[in-house]
N, C-alpha and C. Protein backbone atom coordinates (compact mmCIF):
# COMPACT_ATOMS: atom_id res chain seq x y z
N UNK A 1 -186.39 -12.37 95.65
CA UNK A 1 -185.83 -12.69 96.94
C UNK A 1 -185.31 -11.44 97.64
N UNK A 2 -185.52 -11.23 99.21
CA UNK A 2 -184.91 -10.25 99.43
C UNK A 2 -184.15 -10.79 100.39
N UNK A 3 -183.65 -11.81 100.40
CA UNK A 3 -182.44 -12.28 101.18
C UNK A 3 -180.85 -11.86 100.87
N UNK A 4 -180.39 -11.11 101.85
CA UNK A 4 -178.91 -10.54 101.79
C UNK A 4 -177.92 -11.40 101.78
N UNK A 5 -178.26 -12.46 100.82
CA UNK A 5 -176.92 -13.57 100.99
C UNK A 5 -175.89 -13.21 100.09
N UNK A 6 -174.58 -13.29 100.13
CA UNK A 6 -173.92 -13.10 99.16
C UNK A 6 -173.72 -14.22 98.32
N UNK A 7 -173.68 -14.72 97.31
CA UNK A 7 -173.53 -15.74 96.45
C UNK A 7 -172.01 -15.61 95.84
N UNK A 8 -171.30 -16.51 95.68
CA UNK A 8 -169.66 -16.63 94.98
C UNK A 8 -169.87 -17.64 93.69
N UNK A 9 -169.44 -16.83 92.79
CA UNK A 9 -169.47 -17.54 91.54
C UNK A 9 -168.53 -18.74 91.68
N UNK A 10 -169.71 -19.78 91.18
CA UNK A 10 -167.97 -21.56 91.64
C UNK A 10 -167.92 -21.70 90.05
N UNK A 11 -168.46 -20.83 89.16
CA UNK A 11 -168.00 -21.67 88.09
C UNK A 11 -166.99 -20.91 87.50
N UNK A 12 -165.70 -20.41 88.74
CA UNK A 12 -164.29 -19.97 88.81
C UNK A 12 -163.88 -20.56 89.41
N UNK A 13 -162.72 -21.23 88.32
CA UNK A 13 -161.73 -22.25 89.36
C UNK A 13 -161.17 -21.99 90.89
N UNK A 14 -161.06 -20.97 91.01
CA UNK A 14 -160.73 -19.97 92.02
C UNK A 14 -161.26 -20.83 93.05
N UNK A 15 -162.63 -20.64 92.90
CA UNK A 15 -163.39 -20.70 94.24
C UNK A 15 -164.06 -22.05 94.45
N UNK A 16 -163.30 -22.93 93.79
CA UNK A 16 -163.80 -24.56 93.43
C UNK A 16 -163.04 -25.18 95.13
N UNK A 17 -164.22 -25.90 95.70
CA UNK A 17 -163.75 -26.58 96.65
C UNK A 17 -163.19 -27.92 96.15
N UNK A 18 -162.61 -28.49 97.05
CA UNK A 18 -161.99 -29.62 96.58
C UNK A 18 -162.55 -30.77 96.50
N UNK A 19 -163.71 -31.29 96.42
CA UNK A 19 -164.82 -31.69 95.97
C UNK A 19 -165.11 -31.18 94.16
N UNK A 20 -165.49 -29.98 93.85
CA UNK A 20 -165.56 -29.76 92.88
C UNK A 20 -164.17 -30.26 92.01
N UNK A 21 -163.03 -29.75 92.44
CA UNK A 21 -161.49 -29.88 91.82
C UNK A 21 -161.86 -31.23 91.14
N UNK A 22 -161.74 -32.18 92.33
CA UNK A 22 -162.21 -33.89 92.42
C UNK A 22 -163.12 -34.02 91.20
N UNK A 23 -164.25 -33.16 90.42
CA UNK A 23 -165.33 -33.88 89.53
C UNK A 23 -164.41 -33.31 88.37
N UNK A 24 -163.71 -32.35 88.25
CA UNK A 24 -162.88 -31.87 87.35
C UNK A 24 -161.88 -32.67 86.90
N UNK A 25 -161.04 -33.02 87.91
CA UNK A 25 -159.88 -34.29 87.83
C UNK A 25 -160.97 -35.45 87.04
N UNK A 26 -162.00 -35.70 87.54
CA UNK A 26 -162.24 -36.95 86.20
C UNK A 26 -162.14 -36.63 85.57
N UNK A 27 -162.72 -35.73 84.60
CA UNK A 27 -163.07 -35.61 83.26
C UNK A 27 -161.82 -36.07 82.72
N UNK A 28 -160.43 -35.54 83.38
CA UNK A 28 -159.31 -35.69 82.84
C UNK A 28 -158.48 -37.26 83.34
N UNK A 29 -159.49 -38.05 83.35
CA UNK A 29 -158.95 -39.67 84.21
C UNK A 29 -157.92 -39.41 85.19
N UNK A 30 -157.85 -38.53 85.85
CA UNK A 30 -157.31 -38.41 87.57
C UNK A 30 -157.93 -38.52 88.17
N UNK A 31 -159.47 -39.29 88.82
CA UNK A 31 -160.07 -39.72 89.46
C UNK A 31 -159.62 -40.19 90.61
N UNK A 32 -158.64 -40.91 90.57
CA UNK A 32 -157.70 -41.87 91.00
C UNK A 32 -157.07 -41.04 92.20
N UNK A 33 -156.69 -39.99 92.17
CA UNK A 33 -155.80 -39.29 93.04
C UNK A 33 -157.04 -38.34 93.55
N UNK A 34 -158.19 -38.89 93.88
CA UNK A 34 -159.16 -37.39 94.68
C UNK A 34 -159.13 -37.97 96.26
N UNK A 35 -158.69 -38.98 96.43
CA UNK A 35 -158.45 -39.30 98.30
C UNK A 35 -157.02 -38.35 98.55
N UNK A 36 -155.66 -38.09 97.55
CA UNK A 36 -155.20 -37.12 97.78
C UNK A 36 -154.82 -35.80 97.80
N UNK A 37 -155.74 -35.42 96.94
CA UNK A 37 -156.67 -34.16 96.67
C UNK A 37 -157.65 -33.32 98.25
N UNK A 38 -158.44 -34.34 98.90
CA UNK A 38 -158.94 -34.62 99.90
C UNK A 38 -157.36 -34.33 101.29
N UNK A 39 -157.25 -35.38 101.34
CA UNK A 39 -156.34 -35.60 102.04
C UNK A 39 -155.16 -34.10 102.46
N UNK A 40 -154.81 -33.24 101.42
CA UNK A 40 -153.85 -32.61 101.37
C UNK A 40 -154.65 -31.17 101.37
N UNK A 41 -155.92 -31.37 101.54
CA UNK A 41 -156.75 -29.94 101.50
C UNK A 41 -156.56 -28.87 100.29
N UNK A 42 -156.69 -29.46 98.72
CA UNK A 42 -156.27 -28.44 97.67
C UNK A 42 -157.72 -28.25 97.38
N UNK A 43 -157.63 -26.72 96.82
CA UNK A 43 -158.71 -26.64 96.40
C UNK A 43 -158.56 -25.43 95.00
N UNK A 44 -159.56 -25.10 94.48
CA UNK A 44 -159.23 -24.86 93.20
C UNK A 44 -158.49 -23.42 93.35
N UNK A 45 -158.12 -22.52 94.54
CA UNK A 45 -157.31 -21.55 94.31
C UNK A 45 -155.78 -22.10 95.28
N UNK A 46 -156.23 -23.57 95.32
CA UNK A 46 -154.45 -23.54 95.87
C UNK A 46 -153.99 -24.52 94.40
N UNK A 47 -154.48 -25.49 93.77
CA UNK A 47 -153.99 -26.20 92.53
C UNK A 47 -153.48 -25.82 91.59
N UNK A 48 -153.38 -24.66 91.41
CA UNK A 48 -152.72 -23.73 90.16
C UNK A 48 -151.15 -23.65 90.46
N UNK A 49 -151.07 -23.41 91.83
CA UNK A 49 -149.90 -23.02 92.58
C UNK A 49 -148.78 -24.50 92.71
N UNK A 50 -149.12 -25.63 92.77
CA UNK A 50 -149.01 -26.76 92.70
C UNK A 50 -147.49 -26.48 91.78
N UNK A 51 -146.45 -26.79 92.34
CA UNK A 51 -145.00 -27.29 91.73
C UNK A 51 -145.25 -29.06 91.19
N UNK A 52 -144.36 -30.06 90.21
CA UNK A 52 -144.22 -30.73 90.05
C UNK A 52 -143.68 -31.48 91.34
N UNK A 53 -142.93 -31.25 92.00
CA UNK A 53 -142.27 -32.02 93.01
C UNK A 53 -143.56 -32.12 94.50
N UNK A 54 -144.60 -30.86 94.41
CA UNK A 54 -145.48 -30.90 95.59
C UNK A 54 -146.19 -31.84 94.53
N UNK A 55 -147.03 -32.39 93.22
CA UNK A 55 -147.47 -33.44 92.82
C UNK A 55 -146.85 -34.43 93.76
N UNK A 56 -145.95 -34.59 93.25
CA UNK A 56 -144.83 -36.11 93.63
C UNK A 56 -145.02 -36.21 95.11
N UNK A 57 -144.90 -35.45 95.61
CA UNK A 57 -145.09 -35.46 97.61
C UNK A 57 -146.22 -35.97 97.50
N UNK A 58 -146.81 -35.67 97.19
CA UNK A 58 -148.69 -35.98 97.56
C UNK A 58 -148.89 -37.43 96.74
N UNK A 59 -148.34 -37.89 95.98
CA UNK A 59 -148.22 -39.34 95.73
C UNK A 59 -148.69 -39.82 93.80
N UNK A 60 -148.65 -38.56 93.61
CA UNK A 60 -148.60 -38.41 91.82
C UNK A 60 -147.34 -38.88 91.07
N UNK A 61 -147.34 -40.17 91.22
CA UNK A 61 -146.32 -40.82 90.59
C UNK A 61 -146.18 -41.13 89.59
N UNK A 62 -146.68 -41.51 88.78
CA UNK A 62 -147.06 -41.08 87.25
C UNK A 62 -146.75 -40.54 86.67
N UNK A 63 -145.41 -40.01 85.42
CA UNK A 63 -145.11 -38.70 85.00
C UNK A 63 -145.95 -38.38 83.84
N UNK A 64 -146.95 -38.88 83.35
CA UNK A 64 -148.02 -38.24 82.37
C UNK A 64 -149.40 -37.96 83.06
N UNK A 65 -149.38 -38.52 84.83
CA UNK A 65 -150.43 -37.74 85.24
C UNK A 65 -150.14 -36.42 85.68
N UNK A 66 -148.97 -36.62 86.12
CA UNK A 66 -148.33 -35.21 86.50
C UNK A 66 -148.26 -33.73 85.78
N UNK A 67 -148.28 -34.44 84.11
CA UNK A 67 -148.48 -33.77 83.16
C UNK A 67 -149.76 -33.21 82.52
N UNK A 68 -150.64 -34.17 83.09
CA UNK A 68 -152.21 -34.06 82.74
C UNK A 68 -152.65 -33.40 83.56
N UNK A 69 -152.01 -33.20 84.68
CA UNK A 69 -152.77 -32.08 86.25
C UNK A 69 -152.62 -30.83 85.50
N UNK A 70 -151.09 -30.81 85.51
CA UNK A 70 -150.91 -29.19 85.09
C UNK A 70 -151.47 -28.66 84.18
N UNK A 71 -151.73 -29.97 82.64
CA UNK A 71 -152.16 -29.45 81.50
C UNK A 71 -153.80 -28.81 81.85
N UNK A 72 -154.22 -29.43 82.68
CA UNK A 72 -155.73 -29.30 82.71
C UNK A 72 -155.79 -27.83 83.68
N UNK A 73 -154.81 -27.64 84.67
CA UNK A 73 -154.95 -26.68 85.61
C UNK A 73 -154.51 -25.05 84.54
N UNK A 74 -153.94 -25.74 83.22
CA UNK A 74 -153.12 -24.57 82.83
C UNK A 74 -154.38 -23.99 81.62
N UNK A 75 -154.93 -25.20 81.35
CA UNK A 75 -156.88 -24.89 80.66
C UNK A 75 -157.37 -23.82 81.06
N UNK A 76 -157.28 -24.05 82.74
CA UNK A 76 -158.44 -23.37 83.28
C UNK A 76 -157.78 -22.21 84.00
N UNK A 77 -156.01 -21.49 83.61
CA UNK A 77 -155.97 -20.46 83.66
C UNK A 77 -156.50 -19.49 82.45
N UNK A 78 -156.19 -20.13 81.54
CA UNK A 78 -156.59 -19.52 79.66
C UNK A 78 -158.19 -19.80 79.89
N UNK A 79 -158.76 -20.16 80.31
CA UNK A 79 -160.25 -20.03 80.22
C UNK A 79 -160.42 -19.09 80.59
N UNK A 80 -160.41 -18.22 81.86
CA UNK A 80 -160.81 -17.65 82.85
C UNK A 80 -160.01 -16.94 82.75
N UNK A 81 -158.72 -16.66 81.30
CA UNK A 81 -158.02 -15.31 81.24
C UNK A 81 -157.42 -15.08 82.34
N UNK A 82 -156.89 -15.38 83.01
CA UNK A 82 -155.70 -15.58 83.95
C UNK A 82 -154.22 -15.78 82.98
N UNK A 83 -153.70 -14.47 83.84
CA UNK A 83 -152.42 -14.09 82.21
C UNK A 83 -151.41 -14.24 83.70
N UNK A 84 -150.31 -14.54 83.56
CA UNK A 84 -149.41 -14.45 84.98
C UNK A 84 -149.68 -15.37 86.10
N UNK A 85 -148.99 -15.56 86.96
CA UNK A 85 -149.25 -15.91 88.84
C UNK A 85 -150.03 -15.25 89.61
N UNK A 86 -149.90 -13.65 89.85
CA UNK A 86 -150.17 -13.41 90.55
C UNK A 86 -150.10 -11.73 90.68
N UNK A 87 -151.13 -11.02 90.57
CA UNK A 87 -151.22 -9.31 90.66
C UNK A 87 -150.92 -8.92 92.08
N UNK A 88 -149.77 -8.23 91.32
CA UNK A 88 -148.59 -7.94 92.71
C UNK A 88 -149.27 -6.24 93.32
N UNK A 89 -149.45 -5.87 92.27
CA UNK A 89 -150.27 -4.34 92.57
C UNK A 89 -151.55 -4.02 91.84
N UNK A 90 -152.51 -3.35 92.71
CA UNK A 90 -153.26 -1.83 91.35
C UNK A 90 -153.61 -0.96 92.41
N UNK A 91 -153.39 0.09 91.70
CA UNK A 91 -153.56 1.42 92.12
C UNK A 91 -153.07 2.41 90.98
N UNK A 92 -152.73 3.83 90.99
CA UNK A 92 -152.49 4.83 90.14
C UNK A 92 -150.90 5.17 90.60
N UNK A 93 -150.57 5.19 89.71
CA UNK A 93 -148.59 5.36 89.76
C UNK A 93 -148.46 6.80 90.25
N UNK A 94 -148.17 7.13 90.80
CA UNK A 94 -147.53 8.76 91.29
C UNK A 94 -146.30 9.07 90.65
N UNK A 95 -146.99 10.43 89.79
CA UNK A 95 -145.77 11.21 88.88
C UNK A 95 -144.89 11.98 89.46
N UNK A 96 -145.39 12.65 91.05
CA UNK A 96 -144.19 13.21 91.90
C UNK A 96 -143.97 12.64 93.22
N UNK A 97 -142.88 12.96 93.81
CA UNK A 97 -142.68 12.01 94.98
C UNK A 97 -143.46 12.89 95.85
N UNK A 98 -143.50 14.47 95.73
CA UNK A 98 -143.95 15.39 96.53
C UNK A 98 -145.27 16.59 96.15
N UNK A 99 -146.06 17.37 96.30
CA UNK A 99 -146.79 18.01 95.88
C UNK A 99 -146.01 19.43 95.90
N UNK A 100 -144.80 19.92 96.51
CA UNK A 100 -143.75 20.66 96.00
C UNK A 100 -143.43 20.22 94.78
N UNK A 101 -142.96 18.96 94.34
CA UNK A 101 -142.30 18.83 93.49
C UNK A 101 -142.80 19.00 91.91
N UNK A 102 -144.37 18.27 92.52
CA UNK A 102 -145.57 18.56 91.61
C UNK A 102 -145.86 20.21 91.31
N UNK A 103 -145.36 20.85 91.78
CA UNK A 103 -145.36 22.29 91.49
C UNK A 103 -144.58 22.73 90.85
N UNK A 104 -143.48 22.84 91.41
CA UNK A 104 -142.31 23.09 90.47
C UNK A 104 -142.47 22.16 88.78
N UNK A 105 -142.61 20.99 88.91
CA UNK A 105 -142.56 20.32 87.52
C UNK A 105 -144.11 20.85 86.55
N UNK A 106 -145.00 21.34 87.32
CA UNK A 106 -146.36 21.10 86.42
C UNK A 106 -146.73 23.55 86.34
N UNK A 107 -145.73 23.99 86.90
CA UNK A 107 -145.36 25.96 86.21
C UNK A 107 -146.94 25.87 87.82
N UNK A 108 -146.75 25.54 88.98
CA UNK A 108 -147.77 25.49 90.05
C UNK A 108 -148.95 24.88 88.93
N UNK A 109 -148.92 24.08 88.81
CA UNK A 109 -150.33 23.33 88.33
C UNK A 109 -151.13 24.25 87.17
N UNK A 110 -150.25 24.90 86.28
CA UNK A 110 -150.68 25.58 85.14
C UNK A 110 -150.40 24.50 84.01
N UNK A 111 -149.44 24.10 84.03
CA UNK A 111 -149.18 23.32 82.93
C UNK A 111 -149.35 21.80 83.37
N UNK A 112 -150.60 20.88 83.29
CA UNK A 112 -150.54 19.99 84.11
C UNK A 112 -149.37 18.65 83.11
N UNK A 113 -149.36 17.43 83.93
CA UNK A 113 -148.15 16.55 82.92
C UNK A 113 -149.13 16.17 82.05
């Protein structure tokens, strides 16, 4: 093919529309709640984020489905190696505040750190 399409991997929760979320929720008998799934526009990179009390708003009344959302949403951070919430930074840490300073500390860049 020499078509320039970009393709997005969906078989990352990430990028699961809420449709997909919805075939996921069965497996785990939450079927039941995909009109508010729908309804509330979640999709598989906003469901992770999901508090117990935003369940309950959205009409997850149930306290062992409530428990079965998260358990299943918390699967498919450990699948997909998702360690934390959320990468706050990357980049390379800076050892001087200044490139003076970097001089003085490194004999002018003879002795590097």
């Amino acid at each position: 093919d020499d078509d320039a399409t970009t393709t997005v991997d969906d078989s990352s929760a990430t990028w699961w529309s809420s449709e997909k979320l919805i075939q996921h929720m069965e497996k785990y008998n939450l079927g039941e709640y995909s009109e508010m799934v729908l309804k509330h526009k979640i999709t598989g990179r906003l469901a992770p984020l999901l508090k117990d009390e935003d369940l309950r708003d959205m009409g997850f009344t149930i306290v062992g489905d409530r428990i079965r959302f998260k358990q299943m949403m918390a699967g498919l951070k450990t699948h997909e190696g998702i360690v934390g919430d959320t990468t706050l930074w990357i980049g390379q840490e800076r050892l001087y505040w200044s490139d003076a300073e970097q001089a003085v500390y490194t004999c002018g860049g003879l002795c590097p750190h």
